[in-house]
PDB file of N, CA and C in Angstrom:
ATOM      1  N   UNK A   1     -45.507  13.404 -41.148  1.00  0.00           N
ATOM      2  CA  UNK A   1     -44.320  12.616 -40.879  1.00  0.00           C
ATOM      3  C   UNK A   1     -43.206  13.087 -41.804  1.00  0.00           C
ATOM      4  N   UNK A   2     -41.968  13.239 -40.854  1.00  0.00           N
ATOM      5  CA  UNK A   2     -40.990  13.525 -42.073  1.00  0.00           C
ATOM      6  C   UNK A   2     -40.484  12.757 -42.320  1.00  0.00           C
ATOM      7  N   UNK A   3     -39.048  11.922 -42.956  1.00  0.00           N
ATOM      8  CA  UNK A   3     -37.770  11.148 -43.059  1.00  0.00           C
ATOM      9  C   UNK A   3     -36.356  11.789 -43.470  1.00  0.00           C
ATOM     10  N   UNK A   4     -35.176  11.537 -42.781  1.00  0.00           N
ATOM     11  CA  UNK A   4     -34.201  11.727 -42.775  1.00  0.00           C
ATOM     12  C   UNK A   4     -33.771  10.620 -43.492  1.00  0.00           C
ATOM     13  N   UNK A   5     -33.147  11.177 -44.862  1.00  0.00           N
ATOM     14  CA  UNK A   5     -32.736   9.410 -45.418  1.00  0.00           C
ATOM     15  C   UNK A   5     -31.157   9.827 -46.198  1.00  0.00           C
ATOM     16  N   UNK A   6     -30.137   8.764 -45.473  1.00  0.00           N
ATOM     17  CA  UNK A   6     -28.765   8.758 -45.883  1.00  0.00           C
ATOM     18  C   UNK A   6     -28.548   7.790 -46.235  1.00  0.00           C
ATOM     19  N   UNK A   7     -27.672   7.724 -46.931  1.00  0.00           N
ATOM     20  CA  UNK A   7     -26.866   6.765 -48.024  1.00  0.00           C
ATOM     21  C   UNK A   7     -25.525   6.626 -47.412  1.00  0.00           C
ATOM     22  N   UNK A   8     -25.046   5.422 -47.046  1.00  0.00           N
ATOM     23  CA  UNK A   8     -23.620   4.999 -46.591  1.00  0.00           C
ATOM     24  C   UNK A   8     -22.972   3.827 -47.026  1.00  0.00           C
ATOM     25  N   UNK A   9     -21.140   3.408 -47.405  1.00  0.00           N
ATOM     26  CA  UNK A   9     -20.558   2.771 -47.997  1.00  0.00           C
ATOM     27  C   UNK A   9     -19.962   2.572 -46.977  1.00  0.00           C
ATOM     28  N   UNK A  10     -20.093   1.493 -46.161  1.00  0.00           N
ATOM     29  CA  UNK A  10     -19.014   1.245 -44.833  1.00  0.00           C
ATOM     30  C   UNK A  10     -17.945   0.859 -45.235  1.00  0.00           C
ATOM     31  N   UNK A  11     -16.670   0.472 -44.629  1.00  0.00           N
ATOM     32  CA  UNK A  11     -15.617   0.499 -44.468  1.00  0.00           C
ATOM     33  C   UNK A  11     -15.477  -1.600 -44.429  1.00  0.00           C
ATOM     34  N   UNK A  12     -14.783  -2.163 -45.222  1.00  0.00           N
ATOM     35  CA  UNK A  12     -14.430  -3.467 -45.083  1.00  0.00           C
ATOM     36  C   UNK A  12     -14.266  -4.159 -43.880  1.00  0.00           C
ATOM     37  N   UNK A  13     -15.021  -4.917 -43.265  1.00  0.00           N
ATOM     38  CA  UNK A  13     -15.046  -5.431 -41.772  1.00  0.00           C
ATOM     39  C   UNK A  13     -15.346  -4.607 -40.725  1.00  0.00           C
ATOM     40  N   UNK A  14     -16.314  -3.307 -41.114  1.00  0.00           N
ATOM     41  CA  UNK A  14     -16.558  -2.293 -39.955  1.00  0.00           C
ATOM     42  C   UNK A  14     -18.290  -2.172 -39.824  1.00  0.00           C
ATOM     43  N   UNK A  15     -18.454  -3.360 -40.752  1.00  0.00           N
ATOM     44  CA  UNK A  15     -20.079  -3.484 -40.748  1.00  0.00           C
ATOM     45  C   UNK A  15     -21.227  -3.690 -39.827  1.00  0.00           C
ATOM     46  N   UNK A  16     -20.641  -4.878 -38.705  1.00  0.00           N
ATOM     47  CA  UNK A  16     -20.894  -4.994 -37.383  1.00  0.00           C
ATOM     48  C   UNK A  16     -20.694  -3.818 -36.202  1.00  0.00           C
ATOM     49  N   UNK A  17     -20.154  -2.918 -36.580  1.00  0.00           N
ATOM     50  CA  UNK A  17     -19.698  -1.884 -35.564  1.00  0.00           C
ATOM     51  C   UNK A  17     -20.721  -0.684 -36.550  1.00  0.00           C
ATOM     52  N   UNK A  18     -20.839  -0.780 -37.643  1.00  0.00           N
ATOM     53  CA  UNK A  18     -21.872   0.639 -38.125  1.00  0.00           C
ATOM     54  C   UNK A  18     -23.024   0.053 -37.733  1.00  0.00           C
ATOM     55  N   UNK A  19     -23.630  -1.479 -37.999  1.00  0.00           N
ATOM     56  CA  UNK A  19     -24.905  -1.717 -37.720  1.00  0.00           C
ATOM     57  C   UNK A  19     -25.487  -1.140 -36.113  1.00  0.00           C
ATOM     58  N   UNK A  20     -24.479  -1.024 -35.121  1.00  0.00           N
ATOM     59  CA  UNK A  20     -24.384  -1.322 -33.984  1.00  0.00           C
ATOM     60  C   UNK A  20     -24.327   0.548 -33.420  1.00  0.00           C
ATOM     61  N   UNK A  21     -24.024   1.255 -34.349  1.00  0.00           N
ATOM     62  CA  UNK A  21     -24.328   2.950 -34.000  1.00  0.00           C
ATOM     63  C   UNK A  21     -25.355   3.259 -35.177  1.00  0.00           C
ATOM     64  N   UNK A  22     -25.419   3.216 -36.283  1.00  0.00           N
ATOM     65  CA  UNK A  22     -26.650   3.527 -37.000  1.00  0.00           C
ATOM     66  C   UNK A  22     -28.075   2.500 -37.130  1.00  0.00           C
ATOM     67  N   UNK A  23     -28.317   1.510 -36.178  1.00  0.00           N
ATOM     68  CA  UNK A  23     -29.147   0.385 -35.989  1.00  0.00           C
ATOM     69  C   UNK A  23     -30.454   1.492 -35.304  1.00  0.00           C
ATOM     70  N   UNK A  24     -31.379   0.527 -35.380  1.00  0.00           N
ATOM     71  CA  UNK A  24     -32.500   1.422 -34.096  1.00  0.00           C
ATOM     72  C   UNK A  24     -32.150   1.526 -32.955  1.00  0.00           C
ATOM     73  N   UNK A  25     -31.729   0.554 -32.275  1.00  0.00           N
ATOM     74  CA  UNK A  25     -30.814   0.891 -31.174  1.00  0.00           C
ATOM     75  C   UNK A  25     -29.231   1.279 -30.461  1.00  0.00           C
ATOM     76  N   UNK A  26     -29.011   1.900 -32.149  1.00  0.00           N
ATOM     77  CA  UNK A  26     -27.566   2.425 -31.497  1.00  0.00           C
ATOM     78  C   UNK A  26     -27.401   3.803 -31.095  1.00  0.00           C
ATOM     79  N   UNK A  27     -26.344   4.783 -31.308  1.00  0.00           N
ATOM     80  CA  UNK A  27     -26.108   5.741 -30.699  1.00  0.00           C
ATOM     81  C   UNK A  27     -26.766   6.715 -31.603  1.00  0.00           C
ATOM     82  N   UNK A  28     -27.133   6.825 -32.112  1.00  0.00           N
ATOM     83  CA  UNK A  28     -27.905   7.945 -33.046  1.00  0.00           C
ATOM     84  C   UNK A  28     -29.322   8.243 -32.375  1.00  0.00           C
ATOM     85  N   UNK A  29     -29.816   6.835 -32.541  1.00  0.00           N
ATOM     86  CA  UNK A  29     -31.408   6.652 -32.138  1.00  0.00           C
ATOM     87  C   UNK A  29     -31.010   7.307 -31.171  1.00  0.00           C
ATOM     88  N   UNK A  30     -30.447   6.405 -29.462  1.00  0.00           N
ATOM     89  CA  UNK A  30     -30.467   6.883 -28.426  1.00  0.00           C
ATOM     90  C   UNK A  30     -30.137   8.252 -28.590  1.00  0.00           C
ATOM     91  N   UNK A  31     -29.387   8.920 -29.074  1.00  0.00           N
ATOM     92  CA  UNK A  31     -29.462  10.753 -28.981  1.00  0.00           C
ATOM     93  C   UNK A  31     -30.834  10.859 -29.673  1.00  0.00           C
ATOM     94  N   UNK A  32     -31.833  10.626 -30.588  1.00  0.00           N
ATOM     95  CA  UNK A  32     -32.966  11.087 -30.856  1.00  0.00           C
ATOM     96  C   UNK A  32     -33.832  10.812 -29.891  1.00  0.00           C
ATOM     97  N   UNK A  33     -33.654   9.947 -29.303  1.00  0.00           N
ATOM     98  CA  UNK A  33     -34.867   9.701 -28.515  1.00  0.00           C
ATOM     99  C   UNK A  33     -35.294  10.424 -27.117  1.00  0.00           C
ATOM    100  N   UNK A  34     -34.339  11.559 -26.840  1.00  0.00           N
ATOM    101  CA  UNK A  34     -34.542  12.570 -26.205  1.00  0.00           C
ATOM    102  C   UNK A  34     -34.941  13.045 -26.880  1.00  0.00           C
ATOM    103  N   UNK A  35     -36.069  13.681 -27.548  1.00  0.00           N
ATOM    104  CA  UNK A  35     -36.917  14.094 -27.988  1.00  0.00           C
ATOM    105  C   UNK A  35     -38.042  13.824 -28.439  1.00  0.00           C
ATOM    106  N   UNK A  36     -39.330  13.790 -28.158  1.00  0.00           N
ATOM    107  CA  UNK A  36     -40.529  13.561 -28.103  1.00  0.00           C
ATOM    108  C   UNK A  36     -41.163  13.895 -29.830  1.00  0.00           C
ATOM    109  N   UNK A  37     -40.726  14.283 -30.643  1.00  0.00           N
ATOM    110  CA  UNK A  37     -40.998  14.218 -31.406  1.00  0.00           C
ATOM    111  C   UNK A  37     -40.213  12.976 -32.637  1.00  0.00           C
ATOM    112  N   UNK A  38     -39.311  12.645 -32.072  1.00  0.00           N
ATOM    113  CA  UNK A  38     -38.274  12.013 -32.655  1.00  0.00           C
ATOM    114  C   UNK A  38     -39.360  10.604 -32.768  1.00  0.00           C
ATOM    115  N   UNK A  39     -39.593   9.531 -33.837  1.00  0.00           N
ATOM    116  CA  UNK A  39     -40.009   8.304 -33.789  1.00  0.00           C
ATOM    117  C   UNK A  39     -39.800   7.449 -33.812  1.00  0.00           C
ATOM    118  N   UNK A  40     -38.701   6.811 -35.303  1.00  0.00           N
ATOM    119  CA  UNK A  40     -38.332   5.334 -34.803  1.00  0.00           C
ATOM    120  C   UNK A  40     -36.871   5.940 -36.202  1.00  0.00           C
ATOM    121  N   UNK A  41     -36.138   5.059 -36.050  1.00  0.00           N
ATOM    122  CA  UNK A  41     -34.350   4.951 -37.019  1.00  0.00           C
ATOM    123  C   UNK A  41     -34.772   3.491 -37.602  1.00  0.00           C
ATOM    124  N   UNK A  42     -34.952   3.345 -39.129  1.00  0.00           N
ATOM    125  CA  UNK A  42     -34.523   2.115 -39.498  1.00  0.00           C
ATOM    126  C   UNK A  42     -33.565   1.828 -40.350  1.00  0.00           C
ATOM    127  N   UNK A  43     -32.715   0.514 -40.585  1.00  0.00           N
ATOM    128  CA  UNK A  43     -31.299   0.867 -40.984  1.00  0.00           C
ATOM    129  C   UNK A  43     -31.777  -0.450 -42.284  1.00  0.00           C
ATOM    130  N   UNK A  44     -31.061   0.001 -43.562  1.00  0.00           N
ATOM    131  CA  UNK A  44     -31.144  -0.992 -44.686  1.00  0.00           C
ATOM    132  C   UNK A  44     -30.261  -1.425 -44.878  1.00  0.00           C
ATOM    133  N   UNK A  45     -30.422  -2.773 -45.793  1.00  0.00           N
ATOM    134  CA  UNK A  45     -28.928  -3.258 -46.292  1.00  0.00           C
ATOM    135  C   UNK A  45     -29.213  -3.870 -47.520  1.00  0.00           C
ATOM    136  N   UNK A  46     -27.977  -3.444 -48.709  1.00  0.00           N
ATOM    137  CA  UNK A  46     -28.195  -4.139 -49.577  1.00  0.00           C
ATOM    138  C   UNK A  46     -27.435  -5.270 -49.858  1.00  0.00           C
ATOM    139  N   UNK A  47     -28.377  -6.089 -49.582  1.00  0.00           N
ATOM    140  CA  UNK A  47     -27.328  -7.454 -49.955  1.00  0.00           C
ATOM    141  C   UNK A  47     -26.605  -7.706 -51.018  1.00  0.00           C
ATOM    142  N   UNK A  48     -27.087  -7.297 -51.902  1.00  0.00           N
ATOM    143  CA  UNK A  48     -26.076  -7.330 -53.048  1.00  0.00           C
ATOM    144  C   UNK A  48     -24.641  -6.750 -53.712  1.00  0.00           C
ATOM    145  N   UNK A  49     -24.822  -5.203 -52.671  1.00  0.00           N
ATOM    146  CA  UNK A  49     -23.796  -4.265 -52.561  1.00  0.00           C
ATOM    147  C   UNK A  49     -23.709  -4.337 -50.981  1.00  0.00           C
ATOM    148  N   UNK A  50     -22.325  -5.214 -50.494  1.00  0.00           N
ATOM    149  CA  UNK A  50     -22.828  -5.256 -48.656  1.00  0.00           C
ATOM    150  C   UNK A  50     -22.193  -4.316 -48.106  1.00  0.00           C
ATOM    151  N   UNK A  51     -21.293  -3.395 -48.600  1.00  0.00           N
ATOM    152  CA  UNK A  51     -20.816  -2.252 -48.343  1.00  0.00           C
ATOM    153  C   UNK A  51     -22.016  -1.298 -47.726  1.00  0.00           C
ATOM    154  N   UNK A  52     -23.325  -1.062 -48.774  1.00  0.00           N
ATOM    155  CA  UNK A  52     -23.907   0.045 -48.990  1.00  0.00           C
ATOM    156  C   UNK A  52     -25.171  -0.343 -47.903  1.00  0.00           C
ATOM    157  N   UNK A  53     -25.713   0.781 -46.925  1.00  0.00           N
ATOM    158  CA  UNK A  53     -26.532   0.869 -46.235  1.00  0.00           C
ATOM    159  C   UNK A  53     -27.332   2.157 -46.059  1.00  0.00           C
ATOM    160  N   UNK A  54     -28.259   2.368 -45.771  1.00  0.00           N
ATOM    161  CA  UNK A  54     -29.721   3.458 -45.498  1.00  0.00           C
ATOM    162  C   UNK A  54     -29.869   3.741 -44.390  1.00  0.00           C
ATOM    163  N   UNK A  55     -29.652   4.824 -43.574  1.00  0.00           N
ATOM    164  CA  UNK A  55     -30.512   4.791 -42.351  1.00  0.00           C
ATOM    165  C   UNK A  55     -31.997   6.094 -42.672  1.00  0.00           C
ATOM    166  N   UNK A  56     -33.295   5.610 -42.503  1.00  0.00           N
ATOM    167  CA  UNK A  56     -34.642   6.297 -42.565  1.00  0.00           C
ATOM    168  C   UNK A  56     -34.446   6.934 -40.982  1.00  0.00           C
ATOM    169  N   UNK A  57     -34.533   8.012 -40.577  1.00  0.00           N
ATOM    170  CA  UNK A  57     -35.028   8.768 -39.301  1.00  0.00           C
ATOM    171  C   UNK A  57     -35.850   9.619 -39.514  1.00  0.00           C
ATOM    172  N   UNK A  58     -37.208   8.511 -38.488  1.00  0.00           N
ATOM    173  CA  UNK A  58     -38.458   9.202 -38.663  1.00  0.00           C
ATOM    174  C   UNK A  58     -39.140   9.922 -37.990  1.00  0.00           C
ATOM    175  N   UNK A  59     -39.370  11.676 -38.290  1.00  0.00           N
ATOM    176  CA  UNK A  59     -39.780  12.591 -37.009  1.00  0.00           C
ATOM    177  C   UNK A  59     -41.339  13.237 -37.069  1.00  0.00           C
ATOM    178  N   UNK A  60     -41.484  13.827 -36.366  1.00  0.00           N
ATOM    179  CA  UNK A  60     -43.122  14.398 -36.721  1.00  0.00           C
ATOM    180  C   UNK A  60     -42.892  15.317 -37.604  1.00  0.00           C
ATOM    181  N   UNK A  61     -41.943  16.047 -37.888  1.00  0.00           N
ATOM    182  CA  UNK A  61     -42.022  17.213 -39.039  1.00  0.00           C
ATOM    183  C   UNK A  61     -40.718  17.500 -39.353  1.00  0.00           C
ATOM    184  N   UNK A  62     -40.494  18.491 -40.189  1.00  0.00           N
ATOM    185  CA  UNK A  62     -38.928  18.457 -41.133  1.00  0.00           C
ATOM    186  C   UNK A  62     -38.565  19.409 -39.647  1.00  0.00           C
ATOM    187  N   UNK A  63     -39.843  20.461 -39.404  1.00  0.00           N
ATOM    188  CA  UNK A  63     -39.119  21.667 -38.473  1.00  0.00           C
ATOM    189  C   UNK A  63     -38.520  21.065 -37.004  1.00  0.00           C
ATOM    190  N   UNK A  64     -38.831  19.892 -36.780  1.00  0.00           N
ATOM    191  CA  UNK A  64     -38.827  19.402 -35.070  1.00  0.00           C
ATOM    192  C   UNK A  64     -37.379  18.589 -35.237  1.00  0.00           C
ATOM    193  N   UNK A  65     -37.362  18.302 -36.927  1.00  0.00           N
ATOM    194  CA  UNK A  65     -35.920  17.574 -36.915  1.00  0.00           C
ATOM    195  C   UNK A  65     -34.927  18.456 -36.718  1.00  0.00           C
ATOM    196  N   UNK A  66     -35.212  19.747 -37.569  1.00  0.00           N
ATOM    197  CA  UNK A  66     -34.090  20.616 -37.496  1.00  0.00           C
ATOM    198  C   UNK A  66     -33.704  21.644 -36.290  1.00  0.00           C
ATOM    199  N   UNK A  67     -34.733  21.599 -35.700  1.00  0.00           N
ATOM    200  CA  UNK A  67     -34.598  21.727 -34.908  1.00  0.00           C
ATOM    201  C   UNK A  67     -34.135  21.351 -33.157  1.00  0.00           C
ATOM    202  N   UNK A  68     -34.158  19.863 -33.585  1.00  0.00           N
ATOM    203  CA  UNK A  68     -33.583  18.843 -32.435  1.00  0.00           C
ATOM    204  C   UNK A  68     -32.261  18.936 -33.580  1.00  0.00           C
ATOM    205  N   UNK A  69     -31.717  19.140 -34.354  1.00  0.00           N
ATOM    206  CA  UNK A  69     -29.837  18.947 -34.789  1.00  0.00           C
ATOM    207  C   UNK A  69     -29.301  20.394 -34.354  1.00  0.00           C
ATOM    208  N   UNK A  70     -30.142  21.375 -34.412  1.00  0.00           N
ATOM    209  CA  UNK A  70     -29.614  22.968 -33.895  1.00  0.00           C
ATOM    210  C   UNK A  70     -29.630  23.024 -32.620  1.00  0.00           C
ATOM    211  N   UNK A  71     -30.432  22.435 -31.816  1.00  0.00           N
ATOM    212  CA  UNK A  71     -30.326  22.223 -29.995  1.00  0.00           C
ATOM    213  C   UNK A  71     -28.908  21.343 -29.511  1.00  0.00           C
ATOM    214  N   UNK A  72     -28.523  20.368 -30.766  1.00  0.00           N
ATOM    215  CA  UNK A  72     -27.964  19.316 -30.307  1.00  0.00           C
ATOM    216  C   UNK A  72     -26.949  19.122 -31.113  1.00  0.00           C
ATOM    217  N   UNK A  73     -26.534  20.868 -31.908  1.00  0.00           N
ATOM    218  CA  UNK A  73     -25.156  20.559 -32.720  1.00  0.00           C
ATOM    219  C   UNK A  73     -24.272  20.101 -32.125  1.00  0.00           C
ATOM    220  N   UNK A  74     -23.032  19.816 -31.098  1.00  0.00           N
ATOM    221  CA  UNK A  74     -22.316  19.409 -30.524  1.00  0.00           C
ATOM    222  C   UNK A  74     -22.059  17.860 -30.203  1.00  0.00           C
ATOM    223  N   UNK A  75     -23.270  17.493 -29.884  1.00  0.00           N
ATOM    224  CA  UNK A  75     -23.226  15.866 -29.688  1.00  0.00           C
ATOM    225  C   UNK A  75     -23.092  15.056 -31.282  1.00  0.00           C
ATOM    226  N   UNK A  76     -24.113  16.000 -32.181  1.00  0.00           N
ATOM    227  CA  UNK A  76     -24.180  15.354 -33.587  1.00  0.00           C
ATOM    228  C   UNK A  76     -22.933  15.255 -34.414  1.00  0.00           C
ATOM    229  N   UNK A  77     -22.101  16.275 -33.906  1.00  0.00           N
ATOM    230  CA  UNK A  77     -20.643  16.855 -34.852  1.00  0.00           C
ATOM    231  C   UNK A  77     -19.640  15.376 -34.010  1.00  0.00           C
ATOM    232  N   UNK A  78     -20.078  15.308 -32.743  1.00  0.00           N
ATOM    233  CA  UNK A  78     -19.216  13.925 -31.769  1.00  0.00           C
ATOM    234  C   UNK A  78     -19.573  12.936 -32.503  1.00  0.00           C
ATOM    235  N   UNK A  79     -21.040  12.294 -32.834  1.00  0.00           N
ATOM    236  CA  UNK A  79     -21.111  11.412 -33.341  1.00  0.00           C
ATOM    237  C   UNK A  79     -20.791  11.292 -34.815  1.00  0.00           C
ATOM    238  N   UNK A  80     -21.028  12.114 -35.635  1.00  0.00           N
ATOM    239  CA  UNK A  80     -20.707  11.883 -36.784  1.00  0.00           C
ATOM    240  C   UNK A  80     -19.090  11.546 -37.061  1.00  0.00           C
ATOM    241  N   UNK A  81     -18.276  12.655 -36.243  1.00  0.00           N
ATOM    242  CA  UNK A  81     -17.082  12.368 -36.631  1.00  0.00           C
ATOM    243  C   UNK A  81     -16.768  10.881 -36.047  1.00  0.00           C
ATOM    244  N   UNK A  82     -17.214  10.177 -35.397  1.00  0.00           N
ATOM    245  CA  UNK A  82     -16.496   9.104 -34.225  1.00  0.00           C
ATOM    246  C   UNK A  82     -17.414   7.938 -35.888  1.00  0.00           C
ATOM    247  N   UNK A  83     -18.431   8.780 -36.056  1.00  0.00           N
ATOM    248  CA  UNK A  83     -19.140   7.432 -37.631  1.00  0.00           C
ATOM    249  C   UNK A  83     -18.293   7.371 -38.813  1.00  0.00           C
ATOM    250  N   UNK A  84     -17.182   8.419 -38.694  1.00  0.00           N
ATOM    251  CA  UNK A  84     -16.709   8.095 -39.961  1.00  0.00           C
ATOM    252  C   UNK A  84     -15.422   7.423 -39.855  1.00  0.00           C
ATOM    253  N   UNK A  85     -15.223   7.237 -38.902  1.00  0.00           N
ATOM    254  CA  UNK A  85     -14.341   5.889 -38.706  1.00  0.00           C
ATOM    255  C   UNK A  85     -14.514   4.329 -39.338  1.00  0.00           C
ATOM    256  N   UNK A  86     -16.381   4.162 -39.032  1.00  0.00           N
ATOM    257  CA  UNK A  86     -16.433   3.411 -39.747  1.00  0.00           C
ATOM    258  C   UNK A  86     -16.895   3.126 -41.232  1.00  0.00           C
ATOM    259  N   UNK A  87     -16.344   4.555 -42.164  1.00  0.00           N
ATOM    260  CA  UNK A  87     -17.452   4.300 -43.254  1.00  0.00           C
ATOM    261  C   UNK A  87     -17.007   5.264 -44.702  1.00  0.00           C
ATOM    262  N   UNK A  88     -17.038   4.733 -45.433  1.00  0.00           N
ATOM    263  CA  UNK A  88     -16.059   5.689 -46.500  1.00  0.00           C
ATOM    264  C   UNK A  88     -16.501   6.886 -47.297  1.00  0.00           C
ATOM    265  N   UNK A  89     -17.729   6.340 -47.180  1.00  0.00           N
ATOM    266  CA  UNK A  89     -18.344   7.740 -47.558  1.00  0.00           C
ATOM    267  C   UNK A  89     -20.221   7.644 -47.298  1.00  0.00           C
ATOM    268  N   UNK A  90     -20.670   8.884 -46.893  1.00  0.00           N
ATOM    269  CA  UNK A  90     -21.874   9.154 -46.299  1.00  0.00           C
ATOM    270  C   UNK A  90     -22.918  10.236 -47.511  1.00  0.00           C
ATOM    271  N   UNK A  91     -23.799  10.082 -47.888  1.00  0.00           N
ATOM    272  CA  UNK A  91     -24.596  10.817 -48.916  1.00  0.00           C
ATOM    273  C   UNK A  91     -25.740  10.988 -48.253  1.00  0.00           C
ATOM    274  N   UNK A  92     -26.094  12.411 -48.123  1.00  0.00           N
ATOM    275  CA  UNK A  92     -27.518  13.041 -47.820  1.00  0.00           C
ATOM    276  C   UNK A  92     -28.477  12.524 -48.972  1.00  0.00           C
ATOM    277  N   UNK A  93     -29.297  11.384 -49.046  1.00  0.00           N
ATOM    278  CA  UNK A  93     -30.073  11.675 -50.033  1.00  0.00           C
ATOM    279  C   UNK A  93     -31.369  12.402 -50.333  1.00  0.00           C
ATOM    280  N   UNK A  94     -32.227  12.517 -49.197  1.00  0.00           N
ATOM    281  CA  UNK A  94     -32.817  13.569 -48.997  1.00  0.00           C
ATOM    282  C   UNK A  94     -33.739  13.844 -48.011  1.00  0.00           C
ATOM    283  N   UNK A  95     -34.349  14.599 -47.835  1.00  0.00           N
ATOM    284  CA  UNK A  95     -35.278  14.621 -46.654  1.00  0.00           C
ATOM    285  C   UNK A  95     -36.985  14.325 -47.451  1.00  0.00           C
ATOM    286  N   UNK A  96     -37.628  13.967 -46.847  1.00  0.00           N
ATOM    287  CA  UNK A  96     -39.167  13.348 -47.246  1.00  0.00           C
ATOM    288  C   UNK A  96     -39.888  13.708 -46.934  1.00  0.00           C
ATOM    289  N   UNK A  97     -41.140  13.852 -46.992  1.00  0.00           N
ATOM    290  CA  UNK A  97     -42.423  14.553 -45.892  1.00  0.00           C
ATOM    291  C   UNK A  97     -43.442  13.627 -46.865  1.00  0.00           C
ATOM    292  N   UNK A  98     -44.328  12.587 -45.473  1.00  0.00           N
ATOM    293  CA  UNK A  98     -45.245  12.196 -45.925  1.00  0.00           C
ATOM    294  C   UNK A  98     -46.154  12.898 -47.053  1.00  0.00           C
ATOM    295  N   UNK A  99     -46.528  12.526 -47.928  1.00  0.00           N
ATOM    296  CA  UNK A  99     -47.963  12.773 -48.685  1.00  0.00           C
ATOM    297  C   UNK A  99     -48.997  12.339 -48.377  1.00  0.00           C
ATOM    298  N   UNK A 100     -50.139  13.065 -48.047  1.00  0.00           N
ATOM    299  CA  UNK A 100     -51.638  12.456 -47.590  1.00  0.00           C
ATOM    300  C   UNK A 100     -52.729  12.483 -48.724  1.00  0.00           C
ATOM    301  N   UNK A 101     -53.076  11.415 -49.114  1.00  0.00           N
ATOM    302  CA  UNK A 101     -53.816  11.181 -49.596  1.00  0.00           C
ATOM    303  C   UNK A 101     -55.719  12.029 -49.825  1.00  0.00           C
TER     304      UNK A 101
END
């Protein structure tokens, strides 16, 4: 299992509209989910900082991720730019790969 994990500072009153494209069921997921390797988007929030949010995107491997964003540069470059409308700043924090015990 891999994870895609970002760090985001939304934009003052644009919180309802990021939950609503970086949610499990917003527009991100739905572009992952053409792909069969793609698994589930979950989105965090810190209540304490309500600005600041997480989205986890979880795939079968680092190679199937990068490889579904190189099939699908064009739509990703649409969505990202149309996400930063709502959000002041976005941080890669890093990519993950299960550990097995």
């Amino acid at each position: 299992m891999f994870v895609a994990l970002w760090e985001f500072e939304v934009k003052p009153g644009c919180e309802e509209r990021f939950q609503k494209v970086h949610g499990p069921e917003g527009d991100w997921a739905k572009l992952f989910r053409s792909d069969a390797n793609y698994q589930e988007t979950r989105l965090l929030h810190d209540p304490e900082h309500p600005a600041m949010f997480l989205t986890l995107d979880f795939w079968a491997s680092q190679q199937a991720y990068e490889t579904f964003m190189t099939s699908h540069a064009a739509e990703y470059e649409r969505l990202d730019a149309e996400g930063e409308k709502s959000t002041l700043r976005e941080r890669k924090i890093g990519w993950f790969e299960q550990v097995d015990s």
